[in-house]
PDB file of N, CA and C in Angstrom:
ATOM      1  N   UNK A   1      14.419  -5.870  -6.756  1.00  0.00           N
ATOM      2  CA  UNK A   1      14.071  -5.776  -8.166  1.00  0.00           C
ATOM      3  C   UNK A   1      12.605  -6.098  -8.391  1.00  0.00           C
ATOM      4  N   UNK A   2      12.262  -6.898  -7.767  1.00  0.00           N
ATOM      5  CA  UNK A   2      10.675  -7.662  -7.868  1.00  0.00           C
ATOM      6  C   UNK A   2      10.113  -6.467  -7.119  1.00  0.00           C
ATOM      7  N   UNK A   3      10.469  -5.620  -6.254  1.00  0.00           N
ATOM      8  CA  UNK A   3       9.465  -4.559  -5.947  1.00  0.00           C
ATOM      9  C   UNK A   3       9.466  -3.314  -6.705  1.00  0.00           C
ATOM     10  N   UNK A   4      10.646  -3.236  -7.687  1.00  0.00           N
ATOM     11  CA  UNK A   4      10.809  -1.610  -8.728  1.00  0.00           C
ATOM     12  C   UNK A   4       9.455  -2.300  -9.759  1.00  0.00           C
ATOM     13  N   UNK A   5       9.585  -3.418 -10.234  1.00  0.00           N
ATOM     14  CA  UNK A   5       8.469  -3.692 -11.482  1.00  0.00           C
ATOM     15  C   UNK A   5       7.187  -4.126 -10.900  1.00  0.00           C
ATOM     16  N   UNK A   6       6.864  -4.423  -9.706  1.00  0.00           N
ATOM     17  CA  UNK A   6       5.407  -3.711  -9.075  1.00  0.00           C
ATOM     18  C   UNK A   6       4.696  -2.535  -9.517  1.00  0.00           C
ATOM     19  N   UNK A   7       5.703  -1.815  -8.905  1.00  0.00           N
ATOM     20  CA  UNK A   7       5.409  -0.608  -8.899  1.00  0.00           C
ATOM     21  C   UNK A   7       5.381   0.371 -10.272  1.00  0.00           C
ATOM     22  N   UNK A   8       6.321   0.039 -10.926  1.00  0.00           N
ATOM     23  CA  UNK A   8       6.440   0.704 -13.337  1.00  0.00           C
ATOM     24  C   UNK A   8       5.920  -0.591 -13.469  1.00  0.00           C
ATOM     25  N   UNK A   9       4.720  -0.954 -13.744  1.00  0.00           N
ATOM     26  CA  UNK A   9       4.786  -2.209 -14.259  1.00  0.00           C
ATOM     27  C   UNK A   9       3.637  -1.436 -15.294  1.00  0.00           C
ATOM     28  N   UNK A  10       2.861  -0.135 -15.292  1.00  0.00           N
ATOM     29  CA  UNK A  10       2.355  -0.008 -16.549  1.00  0.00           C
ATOM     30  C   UNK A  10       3.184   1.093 -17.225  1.00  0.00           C
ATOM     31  N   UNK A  11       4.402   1.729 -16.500  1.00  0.00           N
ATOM     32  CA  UNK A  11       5.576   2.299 -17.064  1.00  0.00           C
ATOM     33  C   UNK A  11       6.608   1.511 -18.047  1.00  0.00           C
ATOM     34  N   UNK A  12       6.446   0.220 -17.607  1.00  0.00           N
ATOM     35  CA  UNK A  12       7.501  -0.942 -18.695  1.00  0.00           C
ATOM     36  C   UNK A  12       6.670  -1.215 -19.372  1.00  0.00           C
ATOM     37  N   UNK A  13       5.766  -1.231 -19.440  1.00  0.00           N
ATOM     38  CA  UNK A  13       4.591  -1.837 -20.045  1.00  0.00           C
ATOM     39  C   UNK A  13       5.318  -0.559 -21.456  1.00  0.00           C
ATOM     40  N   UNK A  14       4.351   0.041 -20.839  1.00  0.00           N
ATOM     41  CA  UNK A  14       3.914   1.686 -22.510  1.00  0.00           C
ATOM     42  C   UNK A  14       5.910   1.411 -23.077  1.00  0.00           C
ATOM     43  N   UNK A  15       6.884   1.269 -22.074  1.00  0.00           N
ATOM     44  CA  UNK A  15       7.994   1.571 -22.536  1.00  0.00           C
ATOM     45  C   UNK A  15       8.388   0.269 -23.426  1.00  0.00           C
ATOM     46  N   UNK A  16       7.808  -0.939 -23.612  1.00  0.00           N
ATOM     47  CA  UNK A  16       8.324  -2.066 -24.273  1.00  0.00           C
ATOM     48  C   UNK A  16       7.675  -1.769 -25.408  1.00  0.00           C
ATOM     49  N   UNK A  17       6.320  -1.285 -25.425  1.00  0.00           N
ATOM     50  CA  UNK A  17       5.414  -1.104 -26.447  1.00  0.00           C
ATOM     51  C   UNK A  17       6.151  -0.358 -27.657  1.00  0.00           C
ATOM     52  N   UNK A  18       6.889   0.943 -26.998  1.00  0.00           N
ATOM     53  CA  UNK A  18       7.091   1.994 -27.833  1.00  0.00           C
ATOM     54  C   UNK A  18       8.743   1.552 -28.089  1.00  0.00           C
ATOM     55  N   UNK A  19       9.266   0.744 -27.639  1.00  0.00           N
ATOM     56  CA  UNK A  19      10.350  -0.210 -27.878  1.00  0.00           C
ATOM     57  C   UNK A  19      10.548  -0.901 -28.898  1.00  0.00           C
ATOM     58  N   UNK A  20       9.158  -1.443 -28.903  1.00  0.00           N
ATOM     59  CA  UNK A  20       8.706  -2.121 -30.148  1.00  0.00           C
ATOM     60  C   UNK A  20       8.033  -1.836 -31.502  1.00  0.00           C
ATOM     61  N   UNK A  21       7.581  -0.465 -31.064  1.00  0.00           N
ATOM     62  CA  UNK A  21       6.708  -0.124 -32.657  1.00  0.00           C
ATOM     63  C   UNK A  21       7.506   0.955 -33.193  1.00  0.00           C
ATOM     64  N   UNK A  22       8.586   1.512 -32.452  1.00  0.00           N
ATOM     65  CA  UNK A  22       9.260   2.529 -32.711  1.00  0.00           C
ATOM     66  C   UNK A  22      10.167   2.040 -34.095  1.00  0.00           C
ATOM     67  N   UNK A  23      11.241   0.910 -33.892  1.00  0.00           N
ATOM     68  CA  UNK A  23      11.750   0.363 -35.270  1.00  0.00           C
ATOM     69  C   UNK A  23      10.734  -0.139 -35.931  1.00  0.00           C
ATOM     70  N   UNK A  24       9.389  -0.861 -35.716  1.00  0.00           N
ATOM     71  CA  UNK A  24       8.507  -1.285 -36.892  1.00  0.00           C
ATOM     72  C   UNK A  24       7.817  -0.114 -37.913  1.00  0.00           C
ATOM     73  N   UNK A  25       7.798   1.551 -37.275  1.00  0.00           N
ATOM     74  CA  UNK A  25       6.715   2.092 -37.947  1.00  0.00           C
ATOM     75  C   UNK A  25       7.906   3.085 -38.278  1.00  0.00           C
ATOM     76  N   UNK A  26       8.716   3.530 -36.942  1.00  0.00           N
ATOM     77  CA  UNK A  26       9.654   4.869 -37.387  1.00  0.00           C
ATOM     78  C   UNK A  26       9.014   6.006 -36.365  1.00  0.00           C
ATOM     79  N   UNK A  27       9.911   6.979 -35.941  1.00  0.00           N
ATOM     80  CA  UNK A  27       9.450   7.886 -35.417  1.00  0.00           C
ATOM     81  C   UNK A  27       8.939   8.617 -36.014  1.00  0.00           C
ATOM     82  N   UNK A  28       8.771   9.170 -37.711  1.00  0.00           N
ATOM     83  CA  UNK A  28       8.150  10.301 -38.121  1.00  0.00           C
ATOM     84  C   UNK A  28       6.642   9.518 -37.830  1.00  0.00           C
ATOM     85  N   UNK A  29       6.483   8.336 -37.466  1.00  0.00           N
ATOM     86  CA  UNK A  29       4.960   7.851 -37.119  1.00  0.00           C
ATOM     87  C   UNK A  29       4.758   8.606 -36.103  1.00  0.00           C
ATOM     88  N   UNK A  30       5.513   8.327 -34.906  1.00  0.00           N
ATOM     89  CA  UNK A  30       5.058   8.965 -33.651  1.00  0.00           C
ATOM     90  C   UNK A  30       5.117  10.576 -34.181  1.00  0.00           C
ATOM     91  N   UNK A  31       5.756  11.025 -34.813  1.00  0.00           N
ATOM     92  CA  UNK A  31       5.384  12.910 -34.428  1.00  0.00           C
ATOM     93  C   UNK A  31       4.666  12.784 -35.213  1.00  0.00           C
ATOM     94  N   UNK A  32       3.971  12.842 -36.386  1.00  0.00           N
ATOM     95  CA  UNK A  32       3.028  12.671 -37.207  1.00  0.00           C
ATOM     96  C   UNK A  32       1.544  12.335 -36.964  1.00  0.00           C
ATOM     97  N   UNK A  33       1.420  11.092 -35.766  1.00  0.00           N
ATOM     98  CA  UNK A  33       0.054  11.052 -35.398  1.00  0.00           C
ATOM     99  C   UNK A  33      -0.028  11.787 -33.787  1.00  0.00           C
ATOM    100  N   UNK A  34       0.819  12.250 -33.347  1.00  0.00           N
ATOM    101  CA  UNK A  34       1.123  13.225 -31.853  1.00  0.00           C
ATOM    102  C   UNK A  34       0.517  14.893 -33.148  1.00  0.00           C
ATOM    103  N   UNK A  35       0.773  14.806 -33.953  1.00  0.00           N
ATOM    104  CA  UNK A  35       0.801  16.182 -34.602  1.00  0.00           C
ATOM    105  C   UNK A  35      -1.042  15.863 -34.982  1.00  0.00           C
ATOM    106  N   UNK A  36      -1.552  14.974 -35.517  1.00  0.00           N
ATOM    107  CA  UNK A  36      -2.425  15.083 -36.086  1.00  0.00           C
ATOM    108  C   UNK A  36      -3.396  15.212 -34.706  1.00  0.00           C
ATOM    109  N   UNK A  37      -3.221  14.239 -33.797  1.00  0.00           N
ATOM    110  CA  UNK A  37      -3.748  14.694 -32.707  1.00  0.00           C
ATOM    111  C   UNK A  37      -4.163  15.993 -31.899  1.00  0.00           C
ATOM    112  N   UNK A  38      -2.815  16.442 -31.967  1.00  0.00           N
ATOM    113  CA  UNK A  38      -3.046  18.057 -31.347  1.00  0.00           C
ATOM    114  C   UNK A  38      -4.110  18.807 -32.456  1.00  0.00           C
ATOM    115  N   UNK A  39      -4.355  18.469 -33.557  1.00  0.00           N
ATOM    116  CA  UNK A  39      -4.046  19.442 -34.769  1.00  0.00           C
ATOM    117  C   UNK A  39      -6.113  19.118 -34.502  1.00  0.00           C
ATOM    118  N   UNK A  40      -6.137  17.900 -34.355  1.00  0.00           N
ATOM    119  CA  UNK A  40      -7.888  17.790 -33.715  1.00  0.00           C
ATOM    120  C   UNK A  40      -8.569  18.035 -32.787  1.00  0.00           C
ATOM    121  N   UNK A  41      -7.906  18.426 -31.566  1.00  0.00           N
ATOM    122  CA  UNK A  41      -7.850  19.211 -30.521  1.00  0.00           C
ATOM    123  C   UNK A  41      -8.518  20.508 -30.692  1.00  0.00           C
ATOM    124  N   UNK A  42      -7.512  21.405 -31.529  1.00  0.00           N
ATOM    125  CA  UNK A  42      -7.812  22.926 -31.556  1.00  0.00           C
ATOM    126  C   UNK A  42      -8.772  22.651 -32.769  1.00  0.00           C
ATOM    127  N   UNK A  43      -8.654  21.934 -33.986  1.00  0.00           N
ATOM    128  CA  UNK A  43      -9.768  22.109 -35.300  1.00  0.00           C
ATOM    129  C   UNK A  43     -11.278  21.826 -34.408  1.00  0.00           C
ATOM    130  N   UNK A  44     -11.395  20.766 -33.834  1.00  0.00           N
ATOM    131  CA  UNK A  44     -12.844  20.353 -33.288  1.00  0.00           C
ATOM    132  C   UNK A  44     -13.404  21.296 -32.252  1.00  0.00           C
ATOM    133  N   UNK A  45     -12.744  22.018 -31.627  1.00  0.00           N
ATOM    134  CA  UNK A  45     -13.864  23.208 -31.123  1.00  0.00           C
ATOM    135  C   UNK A  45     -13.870  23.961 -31.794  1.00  0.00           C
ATOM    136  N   UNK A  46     -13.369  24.476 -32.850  1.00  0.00           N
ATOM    137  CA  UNK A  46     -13.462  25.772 -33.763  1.00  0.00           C
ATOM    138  C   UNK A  46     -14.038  25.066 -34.751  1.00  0.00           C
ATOM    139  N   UNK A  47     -14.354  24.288 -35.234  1.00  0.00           N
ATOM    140  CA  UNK A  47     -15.489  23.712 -35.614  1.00  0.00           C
ATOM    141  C   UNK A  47     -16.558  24.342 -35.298  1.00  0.00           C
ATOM    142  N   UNK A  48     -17.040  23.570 -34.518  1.00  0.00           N
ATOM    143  CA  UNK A  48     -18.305  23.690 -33.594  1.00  0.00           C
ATOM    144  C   UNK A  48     -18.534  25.071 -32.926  1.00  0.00           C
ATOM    145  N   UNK A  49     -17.500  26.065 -33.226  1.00  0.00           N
ATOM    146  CA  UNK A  49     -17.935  27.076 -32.769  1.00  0.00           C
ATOM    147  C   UNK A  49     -18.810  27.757 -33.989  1.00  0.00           C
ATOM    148  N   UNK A  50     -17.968  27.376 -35.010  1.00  0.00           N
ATOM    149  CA  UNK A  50     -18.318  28.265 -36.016  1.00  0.00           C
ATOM    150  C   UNK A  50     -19.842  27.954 -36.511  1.00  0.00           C
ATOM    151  N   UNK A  51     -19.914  26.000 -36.575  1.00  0.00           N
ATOM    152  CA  UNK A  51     -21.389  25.893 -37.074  1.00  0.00           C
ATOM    153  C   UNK A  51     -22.728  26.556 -35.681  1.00  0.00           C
ATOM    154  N   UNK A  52     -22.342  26.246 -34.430  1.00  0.00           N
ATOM    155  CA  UNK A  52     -22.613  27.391 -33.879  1.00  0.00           C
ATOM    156  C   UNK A  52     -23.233  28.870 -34.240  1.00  0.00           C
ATOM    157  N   UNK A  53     -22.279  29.898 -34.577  1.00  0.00           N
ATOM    158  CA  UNK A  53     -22.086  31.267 -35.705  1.00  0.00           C
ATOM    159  C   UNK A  53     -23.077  30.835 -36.911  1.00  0.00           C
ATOM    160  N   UNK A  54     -22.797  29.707 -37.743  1.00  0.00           N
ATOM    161  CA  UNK A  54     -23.918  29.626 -38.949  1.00  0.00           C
ATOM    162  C   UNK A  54     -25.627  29.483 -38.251  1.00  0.00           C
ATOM    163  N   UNK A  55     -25.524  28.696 -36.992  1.00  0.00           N
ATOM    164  CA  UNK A  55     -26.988  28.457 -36.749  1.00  0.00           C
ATOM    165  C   UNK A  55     -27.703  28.941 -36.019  1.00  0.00           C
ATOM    166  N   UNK A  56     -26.778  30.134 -35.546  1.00  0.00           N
ATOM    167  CA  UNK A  56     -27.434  31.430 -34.642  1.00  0.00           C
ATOM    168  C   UNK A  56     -28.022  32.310 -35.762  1.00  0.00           C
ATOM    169  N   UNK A  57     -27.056  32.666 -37.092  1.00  0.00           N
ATOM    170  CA  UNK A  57     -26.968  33.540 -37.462  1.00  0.00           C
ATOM    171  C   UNK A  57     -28.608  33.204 -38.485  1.00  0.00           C
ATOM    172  N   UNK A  58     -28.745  31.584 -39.087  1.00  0.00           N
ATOM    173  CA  UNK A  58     -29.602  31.495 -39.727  1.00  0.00           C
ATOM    174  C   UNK A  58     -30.938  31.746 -38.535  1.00  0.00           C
ATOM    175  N   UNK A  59     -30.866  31.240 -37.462  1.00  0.00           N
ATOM    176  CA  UNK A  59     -31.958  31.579 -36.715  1.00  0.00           C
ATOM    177  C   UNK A  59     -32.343  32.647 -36.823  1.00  0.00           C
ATOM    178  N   UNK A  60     -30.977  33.796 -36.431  1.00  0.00           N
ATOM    179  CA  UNK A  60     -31.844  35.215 -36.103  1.00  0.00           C
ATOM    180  C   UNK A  60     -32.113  35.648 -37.661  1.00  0.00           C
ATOM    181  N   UNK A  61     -32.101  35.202 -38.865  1.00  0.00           N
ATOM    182  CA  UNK A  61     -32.477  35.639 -39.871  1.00  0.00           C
ATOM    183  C   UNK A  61     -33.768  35.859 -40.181  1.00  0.00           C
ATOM    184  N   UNK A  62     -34.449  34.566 -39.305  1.00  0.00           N
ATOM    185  CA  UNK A  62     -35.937  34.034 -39.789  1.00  0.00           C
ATOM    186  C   UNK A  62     -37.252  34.662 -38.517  1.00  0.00           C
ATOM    187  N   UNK A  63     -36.594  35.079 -37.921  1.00  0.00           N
ATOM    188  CA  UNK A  63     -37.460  36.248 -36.446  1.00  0.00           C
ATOM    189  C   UNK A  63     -37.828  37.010 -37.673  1.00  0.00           C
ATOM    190  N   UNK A  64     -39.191  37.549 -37.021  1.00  0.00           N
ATOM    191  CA  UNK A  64     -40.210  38.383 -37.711  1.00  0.00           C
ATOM    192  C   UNK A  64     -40.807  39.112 -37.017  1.00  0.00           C
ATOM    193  N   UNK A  65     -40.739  40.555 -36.732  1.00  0.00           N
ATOM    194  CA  UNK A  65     -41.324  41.397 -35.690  1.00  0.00           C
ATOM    195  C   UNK A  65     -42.899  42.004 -36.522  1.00  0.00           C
ATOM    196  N   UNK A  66     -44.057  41.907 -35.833  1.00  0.00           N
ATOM    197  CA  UNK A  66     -45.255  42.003 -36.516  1.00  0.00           C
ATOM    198  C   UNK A  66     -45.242  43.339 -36.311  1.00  0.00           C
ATOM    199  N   UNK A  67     -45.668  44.562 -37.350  1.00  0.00           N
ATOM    200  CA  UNK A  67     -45.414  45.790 -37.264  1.00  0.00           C
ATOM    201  C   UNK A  67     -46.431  46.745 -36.775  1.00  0.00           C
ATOM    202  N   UNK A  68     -48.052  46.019 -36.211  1.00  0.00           N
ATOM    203  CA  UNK A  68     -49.008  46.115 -36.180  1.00  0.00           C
ATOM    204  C   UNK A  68     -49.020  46.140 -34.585  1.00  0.00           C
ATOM    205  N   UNK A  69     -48.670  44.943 -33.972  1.00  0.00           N
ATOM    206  CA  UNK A  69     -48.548  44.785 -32.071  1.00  0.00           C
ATOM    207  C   UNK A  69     -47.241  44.530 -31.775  1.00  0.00           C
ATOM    208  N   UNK A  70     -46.286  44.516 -32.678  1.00  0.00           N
ATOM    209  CA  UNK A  70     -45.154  44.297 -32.052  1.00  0.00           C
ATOM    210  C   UNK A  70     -44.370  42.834 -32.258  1.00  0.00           C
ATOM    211  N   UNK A  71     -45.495  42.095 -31.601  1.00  0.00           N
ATOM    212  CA  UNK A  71     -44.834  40.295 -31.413  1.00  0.00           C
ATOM    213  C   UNK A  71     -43.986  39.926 -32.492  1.00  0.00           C
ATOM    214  N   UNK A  72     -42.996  38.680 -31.632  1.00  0.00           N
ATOM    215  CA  UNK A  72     -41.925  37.995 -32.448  1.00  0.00           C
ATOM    216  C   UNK A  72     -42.707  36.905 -32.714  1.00  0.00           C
ATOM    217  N   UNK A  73     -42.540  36.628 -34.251  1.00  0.00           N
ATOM    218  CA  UNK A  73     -42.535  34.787 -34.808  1.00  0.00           C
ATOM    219  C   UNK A  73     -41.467  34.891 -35.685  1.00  0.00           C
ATOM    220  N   UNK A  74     -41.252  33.401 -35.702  1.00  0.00           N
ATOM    221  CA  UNK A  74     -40.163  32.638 -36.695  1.00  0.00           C
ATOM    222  C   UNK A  74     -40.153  32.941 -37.584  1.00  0.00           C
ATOM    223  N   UNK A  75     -41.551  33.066 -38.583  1.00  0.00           N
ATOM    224  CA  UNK A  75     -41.779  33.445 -39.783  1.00  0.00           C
ATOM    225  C   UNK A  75     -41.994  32.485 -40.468  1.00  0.00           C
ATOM    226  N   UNK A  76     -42.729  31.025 -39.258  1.00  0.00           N
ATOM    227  CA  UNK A  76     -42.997  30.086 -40.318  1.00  0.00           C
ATOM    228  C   UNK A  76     -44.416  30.535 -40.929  1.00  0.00           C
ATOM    229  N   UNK A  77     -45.029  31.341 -39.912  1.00  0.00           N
ATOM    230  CA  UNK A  77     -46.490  31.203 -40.432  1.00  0.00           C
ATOM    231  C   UNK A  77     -46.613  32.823 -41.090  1.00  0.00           C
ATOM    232  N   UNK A  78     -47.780  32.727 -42.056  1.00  0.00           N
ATOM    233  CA  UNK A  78     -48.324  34.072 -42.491  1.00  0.00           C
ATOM    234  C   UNK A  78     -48.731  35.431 -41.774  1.00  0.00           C
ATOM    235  N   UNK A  79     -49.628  34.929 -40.736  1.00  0.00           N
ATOM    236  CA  UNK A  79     -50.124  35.939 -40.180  1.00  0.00           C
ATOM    237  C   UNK A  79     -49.411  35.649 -38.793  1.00  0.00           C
ATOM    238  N   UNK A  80     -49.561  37.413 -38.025  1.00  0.00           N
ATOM    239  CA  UNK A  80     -48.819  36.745 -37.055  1.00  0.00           C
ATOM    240  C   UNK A  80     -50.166  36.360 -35.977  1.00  0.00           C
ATOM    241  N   UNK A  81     -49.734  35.875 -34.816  1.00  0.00           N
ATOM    242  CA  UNK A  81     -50.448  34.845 -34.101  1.00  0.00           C
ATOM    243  C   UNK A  81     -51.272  35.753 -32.536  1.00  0.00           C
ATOM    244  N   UNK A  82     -50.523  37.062 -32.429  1.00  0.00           N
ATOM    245  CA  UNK A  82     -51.656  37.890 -31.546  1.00  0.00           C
ATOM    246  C   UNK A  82     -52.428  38.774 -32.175  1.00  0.00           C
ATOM    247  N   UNK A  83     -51.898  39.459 -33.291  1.00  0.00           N
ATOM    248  CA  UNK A  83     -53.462  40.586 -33.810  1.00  0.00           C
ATOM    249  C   UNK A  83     -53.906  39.764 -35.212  1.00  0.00           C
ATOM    250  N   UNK A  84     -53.530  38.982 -36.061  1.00  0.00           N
ATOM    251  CA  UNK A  84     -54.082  38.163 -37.008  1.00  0.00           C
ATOM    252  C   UNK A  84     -53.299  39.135 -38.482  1.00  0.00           C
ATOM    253  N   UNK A  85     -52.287  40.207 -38.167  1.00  0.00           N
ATOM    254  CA  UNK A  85     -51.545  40.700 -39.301  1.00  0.00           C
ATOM    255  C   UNK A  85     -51.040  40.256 -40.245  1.00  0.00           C
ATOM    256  N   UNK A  86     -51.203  40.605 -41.090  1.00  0.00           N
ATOM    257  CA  UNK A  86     -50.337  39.934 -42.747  1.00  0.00           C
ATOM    258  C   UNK A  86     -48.950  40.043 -42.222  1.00  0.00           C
ATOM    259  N   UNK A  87     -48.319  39.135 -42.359  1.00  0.00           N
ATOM    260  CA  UNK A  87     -46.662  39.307 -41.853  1.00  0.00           C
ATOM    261  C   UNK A  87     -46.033  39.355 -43.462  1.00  0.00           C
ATOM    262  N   UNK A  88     -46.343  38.725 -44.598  1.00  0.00           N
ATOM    263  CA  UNK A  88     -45.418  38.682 -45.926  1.00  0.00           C
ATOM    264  C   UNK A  88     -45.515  40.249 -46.395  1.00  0.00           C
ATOM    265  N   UNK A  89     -45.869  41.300 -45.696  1.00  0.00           N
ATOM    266  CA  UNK A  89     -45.588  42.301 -45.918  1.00  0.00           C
ATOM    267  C   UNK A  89     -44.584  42.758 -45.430  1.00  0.00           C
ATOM    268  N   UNK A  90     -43.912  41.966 -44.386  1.00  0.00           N
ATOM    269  CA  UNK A  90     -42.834  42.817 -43.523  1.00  0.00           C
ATOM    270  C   UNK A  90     -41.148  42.711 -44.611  1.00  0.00           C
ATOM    271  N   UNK A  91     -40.513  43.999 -44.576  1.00  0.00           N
ATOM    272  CA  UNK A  91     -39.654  44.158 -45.716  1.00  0.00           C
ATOM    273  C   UNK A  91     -38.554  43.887 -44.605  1.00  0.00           C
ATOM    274  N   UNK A  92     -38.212  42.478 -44.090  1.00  0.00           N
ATOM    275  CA  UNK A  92     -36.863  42.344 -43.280  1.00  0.00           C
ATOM    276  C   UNK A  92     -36.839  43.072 -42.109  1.00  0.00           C
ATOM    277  N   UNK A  93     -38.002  43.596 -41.767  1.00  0.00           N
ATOM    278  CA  UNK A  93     -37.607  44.469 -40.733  1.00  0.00           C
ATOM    279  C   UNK A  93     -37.287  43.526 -38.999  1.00  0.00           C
ATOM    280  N   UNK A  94     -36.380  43.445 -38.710  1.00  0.00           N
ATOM    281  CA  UNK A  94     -35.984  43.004 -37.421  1.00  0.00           C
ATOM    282  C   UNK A  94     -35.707  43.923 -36.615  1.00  0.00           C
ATOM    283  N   UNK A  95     -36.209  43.351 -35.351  1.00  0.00           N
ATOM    284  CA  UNK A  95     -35.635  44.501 -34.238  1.00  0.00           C
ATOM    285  C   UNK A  95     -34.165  44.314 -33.743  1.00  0.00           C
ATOM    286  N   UNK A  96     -33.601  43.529 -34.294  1.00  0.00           N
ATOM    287  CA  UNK A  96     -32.287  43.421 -33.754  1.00  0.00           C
ATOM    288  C   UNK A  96     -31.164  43.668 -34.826  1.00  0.00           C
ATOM    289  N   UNK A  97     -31.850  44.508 -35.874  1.00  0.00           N
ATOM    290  CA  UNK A  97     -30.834  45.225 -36.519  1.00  0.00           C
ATOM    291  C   UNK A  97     -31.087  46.579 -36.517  1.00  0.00           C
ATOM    292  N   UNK A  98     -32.033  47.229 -35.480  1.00  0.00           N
ATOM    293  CA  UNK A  98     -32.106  48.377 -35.626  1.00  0.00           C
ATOM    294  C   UNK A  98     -31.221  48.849 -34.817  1.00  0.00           C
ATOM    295  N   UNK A  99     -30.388  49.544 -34.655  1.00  0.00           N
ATOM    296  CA  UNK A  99     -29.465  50.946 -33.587  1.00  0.00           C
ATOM    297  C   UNK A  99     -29.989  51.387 -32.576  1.00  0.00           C
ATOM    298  N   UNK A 100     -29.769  50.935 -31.434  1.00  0.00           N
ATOM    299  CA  UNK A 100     -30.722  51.218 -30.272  1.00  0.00           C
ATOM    300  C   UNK A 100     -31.010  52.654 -30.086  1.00  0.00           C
ATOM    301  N   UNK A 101     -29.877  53.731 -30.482  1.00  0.00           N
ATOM    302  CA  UNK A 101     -30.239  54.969 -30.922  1.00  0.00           C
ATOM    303  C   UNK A 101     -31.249  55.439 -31.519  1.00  0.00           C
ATOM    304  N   UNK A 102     -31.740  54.555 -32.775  1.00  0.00           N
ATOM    305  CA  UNK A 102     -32.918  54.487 -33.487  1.00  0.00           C
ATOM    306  C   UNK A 102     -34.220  54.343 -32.774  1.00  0.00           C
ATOM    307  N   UNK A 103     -34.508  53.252 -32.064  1.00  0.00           N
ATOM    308  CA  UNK A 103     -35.234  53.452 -31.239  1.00  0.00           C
ATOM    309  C   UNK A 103     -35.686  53.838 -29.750  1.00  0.00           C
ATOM    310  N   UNK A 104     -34.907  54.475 -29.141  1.00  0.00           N
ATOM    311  CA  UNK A 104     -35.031  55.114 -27.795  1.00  0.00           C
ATOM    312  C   UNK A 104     -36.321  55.970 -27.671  1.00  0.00           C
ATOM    313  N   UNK A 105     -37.092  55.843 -27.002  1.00  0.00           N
ATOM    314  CA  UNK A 105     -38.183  57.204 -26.847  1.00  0.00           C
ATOM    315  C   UNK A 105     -37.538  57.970 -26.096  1.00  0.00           C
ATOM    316  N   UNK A 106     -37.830  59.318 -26.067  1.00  0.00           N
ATOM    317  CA  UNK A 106     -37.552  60.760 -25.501  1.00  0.00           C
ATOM    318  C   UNK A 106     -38.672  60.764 -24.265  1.00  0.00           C
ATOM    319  N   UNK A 107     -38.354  60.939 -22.920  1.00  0.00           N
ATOM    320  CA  UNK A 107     -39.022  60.612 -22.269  1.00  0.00           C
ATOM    321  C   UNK A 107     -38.846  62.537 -21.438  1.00  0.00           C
ATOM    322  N   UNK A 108     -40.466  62.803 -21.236  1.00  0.00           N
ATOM    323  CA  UNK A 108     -39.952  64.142 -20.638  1.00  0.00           C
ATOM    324  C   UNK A 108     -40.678  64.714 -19.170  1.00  0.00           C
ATOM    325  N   UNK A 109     -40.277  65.034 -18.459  1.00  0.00           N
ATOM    326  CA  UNK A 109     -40.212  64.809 -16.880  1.00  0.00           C
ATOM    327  C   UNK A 109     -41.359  66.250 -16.490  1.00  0.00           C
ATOM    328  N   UNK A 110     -42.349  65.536 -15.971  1.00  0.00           N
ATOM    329  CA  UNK A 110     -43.200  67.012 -15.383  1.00  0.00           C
ATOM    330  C   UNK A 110     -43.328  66.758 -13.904  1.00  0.00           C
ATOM    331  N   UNK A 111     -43.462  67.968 -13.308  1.00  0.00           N
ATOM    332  CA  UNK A 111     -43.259  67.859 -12.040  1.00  0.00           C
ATOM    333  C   UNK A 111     -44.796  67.525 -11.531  1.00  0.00           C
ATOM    334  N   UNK A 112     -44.734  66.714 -10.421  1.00  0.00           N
ATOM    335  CA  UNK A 112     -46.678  66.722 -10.155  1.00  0.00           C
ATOM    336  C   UNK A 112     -46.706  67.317  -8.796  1.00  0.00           C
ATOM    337  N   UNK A 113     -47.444  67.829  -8.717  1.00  0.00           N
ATOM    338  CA  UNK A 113     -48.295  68.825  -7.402  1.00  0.00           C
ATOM    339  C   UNK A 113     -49.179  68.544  -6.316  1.00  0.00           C
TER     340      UNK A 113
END
């Protein structure tokens, strides 16, 4: 006997515990905080995925393609920062809402000699 409670001795343990709080609280305690548990599990990464989704989405809002050389800024500043262009002229234009269809060049093949 002295060698079975060696060995469960943190198995009697959890089992006296729940021995004991089971008539003090009630079982709808135990499924109730087993439920709320799981229920924070799946809410807290879908959370974080989503503010994720909000802070990609505000990022790529604020990219500013300069229409003059091309370059990307944030759009904290006015001009952009390689040809010295007025950027508060640019009407939303991003390159990552254009249709890559839209911009493809036509590329056309000559033979050389």
């Amino acid at each position: 006997m002295n060698y079975f409670l060696k060995i469960n001795k943190t198995f009697l343990t959890y089992l006296l515990i729940i021995l004991i709080v089971i008539p003090i609280f009630g079982i709808n305690f135990f499924i109730s905080f087993l439920g709320n548990i799981l229920l924070l599990l799946f809410l807290i990464p879908l959370l974080l995925v989503i503010l994720i989704f909000i802070g990609f989405n505000t990022y790529k809002s604020k990219i500013n393609t300069c229409n003059s050389c091309g370059a990307i800024s944030l759009g904290f500043s006015e001009t952009c920062m390689n040809c010295g262009a007025n950027l508060e002229n640019i009407s939303n234009y991003n390159q990552f809402d254009i249709k890559p269809s839209e911009s493809t060049i036509e590329v056309k093949a000559e033979e050389v000699k």
